[in-house]
PDB file of N, CA and C in Angstrom:
ATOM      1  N   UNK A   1     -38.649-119.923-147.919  1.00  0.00           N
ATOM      2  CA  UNK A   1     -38.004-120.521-146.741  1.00  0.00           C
ATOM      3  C   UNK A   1     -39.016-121.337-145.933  1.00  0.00           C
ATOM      4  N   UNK A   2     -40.033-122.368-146.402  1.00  0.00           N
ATOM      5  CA  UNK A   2     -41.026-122.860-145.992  1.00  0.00           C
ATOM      6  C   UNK A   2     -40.380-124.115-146.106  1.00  0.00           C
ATOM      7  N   UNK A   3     -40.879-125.183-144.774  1.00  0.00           N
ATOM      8  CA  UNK A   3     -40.483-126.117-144.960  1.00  0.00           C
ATOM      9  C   UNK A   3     -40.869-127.773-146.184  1.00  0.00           C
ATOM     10  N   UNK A   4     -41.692-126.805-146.859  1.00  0.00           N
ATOM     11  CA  UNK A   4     -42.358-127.674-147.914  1.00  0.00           C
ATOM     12  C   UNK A   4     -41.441-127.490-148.791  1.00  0.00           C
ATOM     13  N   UNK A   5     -40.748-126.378-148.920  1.00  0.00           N
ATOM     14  CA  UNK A   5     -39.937-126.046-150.020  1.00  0.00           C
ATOM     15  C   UNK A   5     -38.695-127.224-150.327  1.00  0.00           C
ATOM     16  N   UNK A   6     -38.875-127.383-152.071  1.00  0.00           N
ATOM     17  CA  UNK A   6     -38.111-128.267-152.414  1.00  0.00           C
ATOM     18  C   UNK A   6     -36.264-128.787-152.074  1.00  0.00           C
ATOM     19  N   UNK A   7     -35.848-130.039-151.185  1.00  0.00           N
ATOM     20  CA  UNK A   7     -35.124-130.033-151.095  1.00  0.00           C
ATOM     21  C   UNK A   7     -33.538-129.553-151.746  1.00  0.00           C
ATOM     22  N   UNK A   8     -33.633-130.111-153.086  1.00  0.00           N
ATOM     23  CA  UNK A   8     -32.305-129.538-153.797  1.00  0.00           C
ATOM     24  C   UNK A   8     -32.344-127.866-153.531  1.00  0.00           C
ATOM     25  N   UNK A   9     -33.158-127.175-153.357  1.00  0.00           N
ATOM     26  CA  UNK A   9     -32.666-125.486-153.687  1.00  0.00           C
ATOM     27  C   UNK A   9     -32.333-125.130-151.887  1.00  0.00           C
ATOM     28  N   UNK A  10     -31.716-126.432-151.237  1.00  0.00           N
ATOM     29  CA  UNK A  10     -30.741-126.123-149.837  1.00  0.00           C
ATOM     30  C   UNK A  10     -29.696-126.109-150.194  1.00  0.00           C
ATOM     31  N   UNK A  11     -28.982-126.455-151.507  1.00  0.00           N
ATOM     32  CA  UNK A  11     -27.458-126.175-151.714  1.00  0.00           C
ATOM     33  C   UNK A  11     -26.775-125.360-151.050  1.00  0.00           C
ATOM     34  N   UNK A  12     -26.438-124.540-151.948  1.00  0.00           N
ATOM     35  CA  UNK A  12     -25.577-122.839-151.576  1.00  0.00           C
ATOM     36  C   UNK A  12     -26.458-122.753-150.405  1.00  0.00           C
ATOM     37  N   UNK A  13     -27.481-122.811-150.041  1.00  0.00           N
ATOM     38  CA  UNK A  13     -27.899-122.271-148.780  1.00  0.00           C
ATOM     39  C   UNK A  13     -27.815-122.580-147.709  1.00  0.00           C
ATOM     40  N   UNK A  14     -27.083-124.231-147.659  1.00  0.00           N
ATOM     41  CA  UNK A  14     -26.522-124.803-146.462  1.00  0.00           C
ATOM     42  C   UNK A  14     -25.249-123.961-146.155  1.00  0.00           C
ATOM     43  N   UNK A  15     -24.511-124.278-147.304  1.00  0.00           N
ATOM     44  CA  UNK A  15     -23.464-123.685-147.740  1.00  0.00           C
ATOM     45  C   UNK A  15     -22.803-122.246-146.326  1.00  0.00           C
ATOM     46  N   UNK A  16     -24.134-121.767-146.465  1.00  0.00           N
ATOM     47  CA  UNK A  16     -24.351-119.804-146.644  1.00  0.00           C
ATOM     48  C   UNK A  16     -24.490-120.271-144.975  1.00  0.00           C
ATOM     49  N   UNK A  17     -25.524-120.248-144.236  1.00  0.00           N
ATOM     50  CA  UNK A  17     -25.832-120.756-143.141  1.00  0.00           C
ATOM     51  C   UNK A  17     -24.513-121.471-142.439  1.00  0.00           C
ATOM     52  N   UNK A  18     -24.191-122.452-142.695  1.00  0.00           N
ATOM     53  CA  UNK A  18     -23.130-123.510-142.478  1.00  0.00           C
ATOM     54  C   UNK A  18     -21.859-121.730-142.118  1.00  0.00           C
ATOM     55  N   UNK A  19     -21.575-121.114-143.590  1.00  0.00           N
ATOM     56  CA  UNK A  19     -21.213-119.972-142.727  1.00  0.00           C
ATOM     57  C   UNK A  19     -21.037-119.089-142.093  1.00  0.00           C
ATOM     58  N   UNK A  20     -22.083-118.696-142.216  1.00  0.00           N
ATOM     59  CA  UNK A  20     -22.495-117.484-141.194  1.00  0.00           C
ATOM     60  C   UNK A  20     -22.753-118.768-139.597  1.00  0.00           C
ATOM     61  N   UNK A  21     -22.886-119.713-139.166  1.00  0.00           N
ATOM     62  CA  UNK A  21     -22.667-120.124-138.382  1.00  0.00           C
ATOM     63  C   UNK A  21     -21.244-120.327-137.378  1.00  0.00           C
ATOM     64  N   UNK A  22     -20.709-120.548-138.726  1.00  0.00           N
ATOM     65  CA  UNK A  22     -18.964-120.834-138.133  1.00  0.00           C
ATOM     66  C   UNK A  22     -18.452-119.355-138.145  1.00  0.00           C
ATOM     67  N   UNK A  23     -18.781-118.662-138.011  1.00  0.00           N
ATOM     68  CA  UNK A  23     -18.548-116.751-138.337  1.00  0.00           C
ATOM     69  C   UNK A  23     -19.092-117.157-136.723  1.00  0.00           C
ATOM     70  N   UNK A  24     -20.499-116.761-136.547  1.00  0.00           N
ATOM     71  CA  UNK A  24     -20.969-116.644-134.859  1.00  0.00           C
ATOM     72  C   UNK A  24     -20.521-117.327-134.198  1.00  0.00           C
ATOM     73  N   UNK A  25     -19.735-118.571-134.136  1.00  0.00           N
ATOM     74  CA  UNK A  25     -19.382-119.608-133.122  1.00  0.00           C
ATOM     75  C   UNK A  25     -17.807-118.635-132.735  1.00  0.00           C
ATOM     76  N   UNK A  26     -17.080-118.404-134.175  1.00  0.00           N
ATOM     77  CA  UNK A  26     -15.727-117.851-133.806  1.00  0.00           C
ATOM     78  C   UNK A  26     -15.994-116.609-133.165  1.00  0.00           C
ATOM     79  N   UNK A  27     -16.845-115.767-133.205  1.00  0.00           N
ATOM     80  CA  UNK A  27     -16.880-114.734-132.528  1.00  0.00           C
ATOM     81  C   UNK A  27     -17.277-114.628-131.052  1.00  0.00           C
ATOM     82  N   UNK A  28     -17.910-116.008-130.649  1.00  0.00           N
ATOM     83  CA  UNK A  28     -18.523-116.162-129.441  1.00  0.00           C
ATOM     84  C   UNK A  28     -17.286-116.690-128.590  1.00  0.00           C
ATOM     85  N   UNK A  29     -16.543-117.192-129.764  1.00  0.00           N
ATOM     86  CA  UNK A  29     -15.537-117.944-129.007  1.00  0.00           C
ATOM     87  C   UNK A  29     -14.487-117.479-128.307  1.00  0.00           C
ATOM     88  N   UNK A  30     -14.340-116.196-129.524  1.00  0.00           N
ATOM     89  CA  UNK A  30     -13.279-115.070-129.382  1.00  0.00           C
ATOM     90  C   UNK A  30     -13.759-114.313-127.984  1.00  0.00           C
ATOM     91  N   UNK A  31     -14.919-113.896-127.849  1.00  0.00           N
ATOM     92  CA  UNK A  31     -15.135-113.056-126.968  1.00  0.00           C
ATOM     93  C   UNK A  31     -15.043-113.254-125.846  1.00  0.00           C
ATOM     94  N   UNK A  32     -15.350-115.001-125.502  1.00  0.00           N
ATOM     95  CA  UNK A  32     -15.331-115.458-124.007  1.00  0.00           C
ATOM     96  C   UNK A  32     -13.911-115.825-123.682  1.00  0.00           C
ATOM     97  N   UNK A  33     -12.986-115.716-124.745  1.00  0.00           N
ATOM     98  CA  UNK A  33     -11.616-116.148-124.540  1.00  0.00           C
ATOM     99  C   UNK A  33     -10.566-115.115-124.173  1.00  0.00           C
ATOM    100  N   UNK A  34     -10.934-114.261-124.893  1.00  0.00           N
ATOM    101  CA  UNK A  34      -9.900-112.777-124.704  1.00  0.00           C
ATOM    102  C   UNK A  34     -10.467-112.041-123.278  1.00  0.00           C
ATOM    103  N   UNK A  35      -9.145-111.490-122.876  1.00  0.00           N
ATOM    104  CA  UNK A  35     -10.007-111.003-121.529  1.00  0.00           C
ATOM    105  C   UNK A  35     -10.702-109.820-122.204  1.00  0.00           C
ATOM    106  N   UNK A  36     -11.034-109.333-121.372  1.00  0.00           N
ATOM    107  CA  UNK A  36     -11.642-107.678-121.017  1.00  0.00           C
ATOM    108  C   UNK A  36     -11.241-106.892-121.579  1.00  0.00           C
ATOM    109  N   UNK A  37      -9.606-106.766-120.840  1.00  0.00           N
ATOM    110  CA  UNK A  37      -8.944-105.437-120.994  1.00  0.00           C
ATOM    111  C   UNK A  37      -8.126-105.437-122.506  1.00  0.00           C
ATOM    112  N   UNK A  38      -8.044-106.958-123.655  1.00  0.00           N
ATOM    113  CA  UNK A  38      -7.769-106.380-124.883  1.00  0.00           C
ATOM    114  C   UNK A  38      -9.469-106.531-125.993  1.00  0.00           C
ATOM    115  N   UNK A  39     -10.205-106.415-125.300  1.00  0.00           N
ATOM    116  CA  UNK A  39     -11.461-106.736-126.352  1.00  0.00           C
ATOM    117  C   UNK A  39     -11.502-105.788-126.973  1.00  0.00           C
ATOM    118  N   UNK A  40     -11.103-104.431-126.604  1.00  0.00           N
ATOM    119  CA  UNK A  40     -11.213-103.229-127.846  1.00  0.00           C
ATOM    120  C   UNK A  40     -10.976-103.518-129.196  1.00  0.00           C
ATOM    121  N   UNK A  41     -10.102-104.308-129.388  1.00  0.00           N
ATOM    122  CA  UNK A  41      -9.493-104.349-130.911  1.00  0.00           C
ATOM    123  C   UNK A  41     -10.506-105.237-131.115  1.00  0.00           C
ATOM    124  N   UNK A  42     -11.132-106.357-130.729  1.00  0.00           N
ATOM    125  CA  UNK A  42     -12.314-106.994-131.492  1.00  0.00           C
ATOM    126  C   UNK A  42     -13.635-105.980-131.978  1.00  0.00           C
ATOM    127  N   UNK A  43     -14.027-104.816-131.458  1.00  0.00           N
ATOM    128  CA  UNK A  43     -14.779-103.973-131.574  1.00  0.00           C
ATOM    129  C   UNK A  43     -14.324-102.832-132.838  1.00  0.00           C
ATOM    130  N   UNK A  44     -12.952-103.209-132.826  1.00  0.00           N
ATOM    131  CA  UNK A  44     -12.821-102.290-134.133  1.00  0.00           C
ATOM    132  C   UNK A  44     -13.032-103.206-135.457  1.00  0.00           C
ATOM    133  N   UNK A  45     -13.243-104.791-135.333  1.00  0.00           N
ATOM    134  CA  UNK A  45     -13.876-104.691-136.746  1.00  0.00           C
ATOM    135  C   UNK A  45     -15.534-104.748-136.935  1.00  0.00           C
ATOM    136  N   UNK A  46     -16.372-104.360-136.009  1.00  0.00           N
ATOM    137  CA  UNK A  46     -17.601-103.902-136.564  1.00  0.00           C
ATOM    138  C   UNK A  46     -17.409-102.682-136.819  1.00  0.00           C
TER     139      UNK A  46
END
């Protein structure tokens, strides 16, 4: 994971990143959107 490291082997790994990004954005999104009093059920899927 060095930045010397050869471009092509960012494929799948943009890929991977790219989702685990859009995963944290929806969850950030979710959280500031829902009130308070139903956030429990977001806590039941960790």
């Amino acid at each position: 994971m060095t930045p010397t490291e050869p471009v092509p082997g960012l494929g799948p790994q943009k890929v991977l990143w790219l989702s685990v990004a859009a995963l944290v954005v929806v969850l950030i999104v979710t959280y500031l959107l829902v009130p308070r009093q139903s956030a429990p059920f977001i806590y039941a899927f960790f």
